[in-house]
C-alpha atoms as a PDB file:
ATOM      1  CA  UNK A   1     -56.339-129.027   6.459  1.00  0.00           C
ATOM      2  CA  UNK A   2     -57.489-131.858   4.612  1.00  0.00           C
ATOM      3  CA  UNK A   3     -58.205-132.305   1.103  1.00  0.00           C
ATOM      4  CA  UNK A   4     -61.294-134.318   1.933  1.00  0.00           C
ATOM      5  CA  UNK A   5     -62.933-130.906   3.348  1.00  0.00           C
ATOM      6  CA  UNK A   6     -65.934-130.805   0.202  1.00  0.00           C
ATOM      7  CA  UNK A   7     -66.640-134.101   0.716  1.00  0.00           C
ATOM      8  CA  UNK A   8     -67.225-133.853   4.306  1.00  0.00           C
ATOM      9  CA  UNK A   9     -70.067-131.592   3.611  1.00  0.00           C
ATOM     10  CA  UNK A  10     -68.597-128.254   2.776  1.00  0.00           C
ATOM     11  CA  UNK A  11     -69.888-126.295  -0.152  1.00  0.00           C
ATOM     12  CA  UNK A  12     -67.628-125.815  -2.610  1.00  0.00           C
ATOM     13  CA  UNK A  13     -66.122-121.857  -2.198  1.00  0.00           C
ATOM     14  CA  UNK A  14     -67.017-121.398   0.485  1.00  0.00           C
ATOM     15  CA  UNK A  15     -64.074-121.710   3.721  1.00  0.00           C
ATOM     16  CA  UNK A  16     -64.823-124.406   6.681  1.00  0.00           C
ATOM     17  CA  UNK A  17     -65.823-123.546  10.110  1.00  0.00           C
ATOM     18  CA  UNK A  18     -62.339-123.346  11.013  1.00  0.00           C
ATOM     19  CA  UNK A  19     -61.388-120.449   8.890  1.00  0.00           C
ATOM     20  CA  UNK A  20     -59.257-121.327   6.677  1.00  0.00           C
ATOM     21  CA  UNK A  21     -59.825-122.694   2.915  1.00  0.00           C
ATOM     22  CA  UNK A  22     -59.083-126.017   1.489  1.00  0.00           C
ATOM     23  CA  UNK A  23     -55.802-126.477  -0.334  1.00  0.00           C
ATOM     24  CA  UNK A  24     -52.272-124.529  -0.013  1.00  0.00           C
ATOM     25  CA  UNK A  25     -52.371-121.145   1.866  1.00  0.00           C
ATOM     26  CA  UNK A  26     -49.925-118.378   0.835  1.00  0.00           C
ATOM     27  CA  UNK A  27     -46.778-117.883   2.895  1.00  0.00           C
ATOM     28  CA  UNK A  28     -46.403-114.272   4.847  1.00  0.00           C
ATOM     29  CA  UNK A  29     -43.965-112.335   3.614  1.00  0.00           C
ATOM     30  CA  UNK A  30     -42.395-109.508   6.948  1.00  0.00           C
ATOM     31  CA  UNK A  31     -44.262-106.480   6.877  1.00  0.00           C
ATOM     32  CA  UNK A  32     -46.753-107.540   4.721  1.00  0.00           C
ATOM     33  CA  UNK A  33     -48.284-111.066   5.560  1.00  0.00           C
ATOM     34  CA  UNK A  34     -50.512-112.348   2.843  1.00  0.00           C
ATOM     35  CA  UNK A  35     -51.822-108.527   1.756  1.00  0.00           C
ATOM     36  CA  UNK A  36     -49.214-109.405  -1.387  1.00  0.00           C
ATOM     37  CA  UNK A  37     -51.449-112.309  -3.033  1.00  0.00           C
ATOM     38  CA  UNK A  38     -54.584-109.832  -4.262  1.00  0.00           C
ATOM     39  CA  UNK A  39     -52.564-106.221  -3.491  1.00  0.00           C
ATOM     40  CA  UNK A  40     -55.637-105.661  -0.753  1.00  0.00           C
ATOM     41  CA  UNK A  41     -55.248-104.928   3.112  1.00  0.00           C
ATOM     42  CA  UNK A  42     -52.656-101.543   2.574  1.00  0.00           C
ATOM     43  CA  UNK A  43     -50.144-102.871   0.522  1.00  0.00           C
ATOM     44  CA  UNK A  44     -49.223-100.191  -1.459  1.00  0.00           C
ATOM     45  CA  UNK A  45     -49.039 -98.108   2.132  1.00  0.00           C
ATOM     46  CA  UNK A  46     -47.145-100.812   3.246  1.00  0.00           C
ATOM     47  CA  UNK A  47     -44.666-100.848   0.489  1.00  0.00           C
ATOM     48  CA  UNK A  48     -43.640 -97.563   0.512  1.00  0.00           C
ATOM     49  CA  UNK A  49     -43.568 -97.360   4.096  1.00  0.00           C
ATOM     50  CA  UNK A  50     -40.863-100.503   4.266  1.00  0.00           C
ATOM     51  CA  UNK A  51     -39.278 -98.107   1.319  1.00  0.00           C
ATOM     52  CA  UNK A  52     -39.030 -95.315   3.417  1.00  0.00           C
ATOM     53  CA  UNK A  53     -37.851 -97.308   6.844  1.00  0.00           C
ATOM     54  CA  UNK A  54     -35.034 -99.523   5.265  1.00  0.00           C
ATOM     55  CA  UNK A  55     -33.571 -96.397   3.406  1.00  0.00           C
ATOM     56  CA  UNK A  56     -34.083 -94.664   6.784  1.00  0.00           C
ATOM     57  CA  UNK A  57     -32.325 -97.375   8.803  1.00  0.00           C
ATOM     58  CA  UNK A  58     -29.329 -97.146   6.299  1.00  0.00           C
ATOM     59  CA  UNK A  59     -29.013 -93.691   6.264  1.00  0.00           C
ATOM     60  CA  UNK A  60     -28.646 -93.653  10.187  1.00  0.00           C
ATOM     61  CA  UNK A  61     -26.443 -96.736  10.073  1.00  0.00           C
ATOM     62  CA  UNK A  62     -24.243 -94.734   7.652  1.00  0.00           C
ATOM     63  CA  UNK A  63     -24.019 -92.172  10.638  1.00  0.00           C
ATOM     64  CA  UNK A  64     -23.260 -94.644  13.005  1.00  0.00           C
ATOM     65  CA  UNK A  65     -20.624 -96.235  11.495  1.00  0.00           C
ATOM     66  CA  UNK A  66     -19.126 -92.467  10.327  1.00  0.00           C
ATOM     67  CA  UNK A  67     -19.253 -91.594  14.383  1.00  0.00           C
ATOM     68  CA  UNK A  68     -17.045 -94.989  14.933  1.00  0.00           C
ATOM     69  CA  UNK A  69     -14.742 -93.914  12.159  1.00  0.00           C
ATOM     70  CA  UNK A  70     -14.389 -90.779  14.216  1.00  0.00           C
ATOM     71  CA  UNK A  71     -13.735 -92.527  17.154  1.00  0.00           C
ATOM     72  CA  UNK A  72     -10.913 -94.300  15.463  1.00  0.00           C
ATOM     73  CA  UNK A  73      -9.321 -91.322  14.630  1.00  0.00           C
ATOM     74  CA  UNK A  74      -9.323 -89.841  17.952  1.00  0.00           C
ATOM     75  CA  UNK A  75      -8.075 -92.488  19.147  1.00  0.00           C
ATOM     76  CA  UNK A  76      -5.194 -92.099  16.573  1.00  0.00           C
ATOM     77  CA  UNK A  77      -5.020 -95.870  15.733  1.00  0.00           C
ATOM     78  CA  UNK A  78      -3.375 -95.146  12.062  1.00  0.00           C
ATOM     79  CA  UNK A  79      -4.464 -95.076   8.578  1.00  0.00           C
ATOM     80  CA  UNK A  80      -3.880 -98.937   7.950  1.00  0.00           C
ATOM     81  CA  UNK A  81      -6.376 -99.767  10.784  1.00  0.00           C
ATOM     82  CA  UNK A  82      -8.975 -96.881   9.075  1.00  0.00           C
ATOM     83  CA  UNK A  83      -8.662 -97.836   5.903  1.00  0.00           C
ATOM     84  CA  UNK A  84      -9.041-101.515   6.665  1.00  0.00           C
ATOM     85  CA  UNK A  85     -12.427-100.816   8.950  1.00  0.00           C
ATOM     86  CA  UNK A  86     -13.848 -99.012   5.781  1.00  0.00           C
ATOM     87  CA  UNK A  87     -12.733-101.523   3.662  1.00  0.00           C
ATOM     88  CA  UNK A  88     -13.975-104.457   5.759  1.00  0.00           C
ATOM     89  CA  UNK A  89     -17.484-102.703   6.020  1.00  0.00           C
ATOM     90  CA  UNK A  90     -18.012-102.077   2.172  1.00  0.00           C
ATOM     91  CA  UNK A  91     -17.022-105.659   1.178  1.00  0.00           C
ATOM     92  CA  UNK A  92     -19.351-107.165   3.840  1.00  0.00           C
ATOM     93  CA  UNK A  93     -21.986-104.864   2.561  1.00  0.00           C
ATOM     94  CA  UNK A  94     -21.332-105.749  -0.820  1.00  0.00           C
ATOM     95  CA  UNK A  95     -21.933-109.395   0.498  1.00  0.00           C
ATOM     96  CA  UNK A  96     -24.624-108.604   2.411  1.00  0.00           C
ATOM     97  CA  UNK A  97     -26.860-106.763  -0.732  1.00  0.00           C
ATOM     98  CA  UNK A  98     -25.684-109.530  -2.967  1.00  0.00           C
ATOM     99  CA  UNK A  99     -27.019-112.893  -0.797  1.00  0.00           C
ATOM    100  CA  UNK A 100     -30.193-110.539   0.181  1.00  0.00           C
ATOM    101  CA  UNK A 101     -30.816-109.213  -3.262  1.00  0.00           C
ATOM    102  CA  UNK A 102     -30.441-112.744  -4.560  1.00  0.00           C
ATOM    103  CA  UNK A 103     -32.624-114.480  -1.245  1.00  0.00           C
ATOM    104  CA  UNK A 104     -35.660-112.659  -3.181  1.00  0.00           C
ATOM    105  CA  UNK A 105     -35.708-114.738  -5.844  1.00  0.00           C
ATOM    106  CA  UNK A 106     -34.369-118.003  -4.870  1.00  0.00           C
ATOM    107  CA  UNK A 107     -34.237-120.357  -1.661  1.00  0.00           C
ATOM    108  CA  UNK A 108     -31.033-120.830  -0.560  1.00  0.00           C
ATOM    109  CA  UNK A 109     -29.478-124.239  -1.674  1.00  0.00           C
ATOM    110  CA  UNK A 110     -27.528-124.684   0.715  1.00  0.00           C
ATOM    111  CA  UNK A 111     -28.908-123.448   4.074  1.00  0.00           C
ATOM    112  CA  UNK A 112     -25.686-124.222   6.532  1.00  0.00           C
ATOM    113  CA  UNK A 113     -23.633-121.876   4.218  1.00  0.00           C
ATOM    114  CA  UNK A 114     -26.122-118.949   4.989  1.00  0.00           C
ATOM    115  CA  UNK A 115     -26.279-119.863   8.594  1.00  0.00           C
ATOM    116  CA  UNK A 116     -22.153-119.260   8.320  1.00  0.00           C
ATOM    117  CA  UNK A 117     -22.699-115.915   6.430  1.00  0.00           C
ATOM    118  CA  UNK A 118     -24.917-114.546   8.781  1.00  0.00           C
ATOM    119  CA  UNK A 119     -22.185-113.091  10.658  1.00  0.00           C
ATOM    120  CA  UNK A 120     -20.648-111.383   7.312  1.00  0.00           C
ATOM    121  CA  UNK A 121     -24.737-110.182   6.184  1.00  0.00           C
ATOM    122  CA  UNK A 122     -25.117-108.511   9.929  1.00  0.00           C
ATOM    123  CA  UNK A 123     -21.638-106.974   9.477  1.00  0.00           C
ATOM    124  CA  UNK A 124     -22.605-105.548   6.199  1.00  0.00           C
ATOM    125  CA  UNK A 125     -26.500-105.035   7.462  1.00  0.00           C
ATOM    126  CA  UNK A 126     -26.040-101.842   5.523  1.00  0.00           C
ATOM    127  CA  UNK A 127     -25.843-103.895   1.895  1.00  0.00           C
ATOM    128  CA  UNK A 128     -29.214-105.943   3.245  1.00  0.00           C
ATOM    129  CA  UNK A 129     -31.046-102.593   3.953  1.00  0.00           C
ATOM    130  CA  UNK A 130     -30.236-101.366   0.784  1.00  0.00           C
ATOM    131  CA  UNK A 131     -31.445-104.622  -1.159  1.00  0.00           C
ATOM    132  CA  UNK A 132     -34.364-104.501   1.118  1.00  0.00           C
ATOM    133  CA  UNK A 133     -35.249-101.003  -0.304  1.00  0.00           C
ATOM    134  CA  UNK A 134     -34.444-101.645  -3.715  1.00  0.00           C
ATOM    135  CA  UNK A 135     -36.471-104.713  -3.849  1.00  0.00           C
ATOM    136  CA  UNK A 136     -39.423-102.618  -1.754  1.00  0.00           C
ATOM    137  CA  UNK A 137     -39.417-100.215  -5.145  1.00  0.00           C
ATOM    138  CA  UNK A 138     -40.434-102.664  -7.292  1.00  0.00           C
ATOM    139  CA  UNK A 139     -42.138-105.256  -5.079  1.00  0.00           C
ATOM    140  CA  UNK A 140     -42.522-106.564  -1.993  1.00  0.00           C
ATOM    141  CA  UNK A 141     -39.303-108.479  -0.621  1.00  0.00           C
ATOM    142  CA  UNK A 142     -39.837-111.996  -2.004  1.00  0.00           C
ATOM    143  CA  UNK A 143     -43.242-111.685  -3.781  1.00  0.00           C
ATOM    144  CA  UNK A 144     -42.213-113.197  -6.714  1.00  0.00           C
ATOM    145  CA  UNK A 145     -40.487-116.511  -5.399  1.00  0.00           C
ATOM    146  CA  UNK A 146     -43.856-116.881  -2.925  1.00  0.00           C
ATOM    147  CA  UNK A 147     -45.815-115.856  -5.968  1.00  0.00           C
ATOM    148  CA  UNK A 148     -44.287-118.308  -8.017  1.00  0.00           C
ATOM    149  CA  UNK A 149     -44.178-121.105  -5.322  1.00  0.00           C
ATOM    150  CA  UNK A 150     -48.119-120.158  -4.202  1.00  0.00           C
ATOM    151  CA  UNK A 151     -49.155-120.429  -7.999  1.00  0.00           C
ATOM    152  CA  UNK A 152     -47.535-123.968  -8.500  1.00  0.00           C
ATOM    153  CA  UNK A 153     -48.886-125.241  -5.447  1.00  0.00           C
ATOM    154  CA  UNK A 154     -51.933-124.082  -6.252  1.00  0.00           C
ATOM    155  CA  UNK A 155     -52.184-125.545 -10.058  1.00  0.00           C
ATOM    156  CA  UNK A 156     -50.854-128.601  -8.333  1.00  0.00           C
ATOM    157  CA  UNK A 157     -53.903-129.167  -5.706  1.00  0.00           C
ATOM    158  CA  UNK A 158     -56.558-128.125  -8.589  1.00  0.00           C
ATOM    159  CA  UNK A 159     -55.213-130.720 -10.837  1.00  0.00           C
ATOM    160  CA  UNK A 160     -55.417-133.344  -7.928  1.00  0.00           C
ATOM    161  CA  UNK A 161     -58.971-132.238  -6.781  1.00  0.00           C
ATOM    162  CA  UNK A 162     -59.935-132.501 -10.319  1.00  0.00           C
ATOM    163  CA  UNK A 163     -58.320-135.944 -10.492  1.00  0.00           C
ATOM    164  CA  UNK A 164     -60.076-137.048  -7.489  1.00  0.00           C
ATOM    165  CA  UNK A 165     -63.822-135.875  -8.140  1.00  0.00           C
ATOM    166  CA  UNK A 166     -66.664-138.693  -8.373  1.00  0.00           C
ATOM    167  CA  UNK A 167     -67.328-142.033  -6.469  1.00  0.00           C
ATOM    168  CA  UNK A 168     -64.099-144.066  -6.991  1.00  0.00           C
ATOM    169  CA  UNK A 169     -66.479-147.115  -6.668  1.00  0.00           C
ATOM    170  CA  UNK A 170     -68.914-146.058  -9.894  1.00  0.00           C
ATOM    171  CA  UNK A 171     -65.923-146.575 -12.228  1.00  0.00           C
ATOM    172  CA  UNK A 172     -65.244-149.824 -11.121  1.00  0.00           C
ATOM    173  CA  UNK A 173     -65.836-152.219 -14.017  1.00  0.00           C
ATOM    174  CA  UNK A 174     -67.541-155.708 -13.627  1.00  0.00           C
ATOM    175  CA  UNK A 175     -64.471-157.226 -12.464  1.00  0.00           C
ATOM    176  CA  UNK A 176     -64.300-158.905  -9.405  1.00  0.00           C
ATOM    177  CA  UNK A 177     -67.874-158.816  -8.002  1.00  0.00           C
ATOM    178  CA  UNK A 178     -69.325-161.823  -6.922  1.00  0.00           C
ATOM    179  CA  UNK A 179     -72.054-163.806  -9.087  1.00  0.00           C
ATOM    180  CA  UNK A 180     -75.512-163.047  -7.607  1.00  0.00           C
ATOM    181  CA  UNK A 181     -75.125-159.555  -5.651  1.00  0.00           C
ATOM    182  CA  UNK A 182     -76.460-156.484  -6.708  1.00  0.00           C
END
């Protein structure tokens, strides 16, 4: 959208034919879209249902993986190979809740690295549902970086419309106008 929208002849407040208003527009979060800017639209409903899902997912995941576990031991593959299968699946989920739990408050720096640990995250997807519920306790997953982002951008675009108000030509001084014209 441009910035030039109240010049063009809309009222100031008010949002353009097309919908949305002038200026940044708050990023959707999953689950909730932009219901987490004023709290409106559900989003307490929302909140506790992605509470009760993500704790619901990781309690069934739990009985997944305990079913494979059994199905190592019927097969009779040794205690080395079990022991290593649990161990492999609470260090990835370690991982996992660590890079999700931190994801909520900052972008990644580097994004290639996460794009390599998504393997390890979807092996430990029980750490990430965990974080995910956590998180969902005391806000929604990633409010407060999009919160913090939306604000800034926000201050930002108010200080340049303020900037930017008046007829740039009206504070031109004397200076370079021709002898004679009016």
């Amino acid at each position: 959208m441009s910035e030039n929208s109240e010049a063009s002849g809309t009222p100031s407040g008010s949002t353009p034919p097309g919908g949305t208003a002038p200026g940044p527009q708050p990023e959707p979060l999953r689950f909730f879209g932009t219901t987490w800017v004023d709290h409106d639209g559900g989003y307490g409903l929302r909140r506790a249902g992605v509470s009760v899902g993500s704790l619901a997912a990781a309690v069934a995941a739990c009985f997944v993986l305990r079913f494979a576990y059994e199905g190592l031991e019927i097969a009779d593959v040794g205690g080395i190979v079990g022991m290593l299968v649990v161990l492999m699946f609470a260090v990835c989920s370690a991982i996992a809740f660590r890079r999700t739990w931190e994801g909520f408050g900052r972008r990644p720096s580097d994004p290639s690295r996460e794009d390599s640990l998504r393997g390890l995250k979807s092996i430990g997807f029980i750490g990430s549902l965990l974080a995910y519920f956590f998180r969902s306790l005391i806000e929604a997953p990633g409010e407060k970086l999009r919160r913090t982002e939306y604000e800034t951008a926000l201050a930002q675009y108010v200080k340049r419309r303020s900037a930017r108000t008046g007829n740039p030509a009206a504070r031109r001084s004397g200076k370079g106008k021709r002898p004679g014209r009016a």
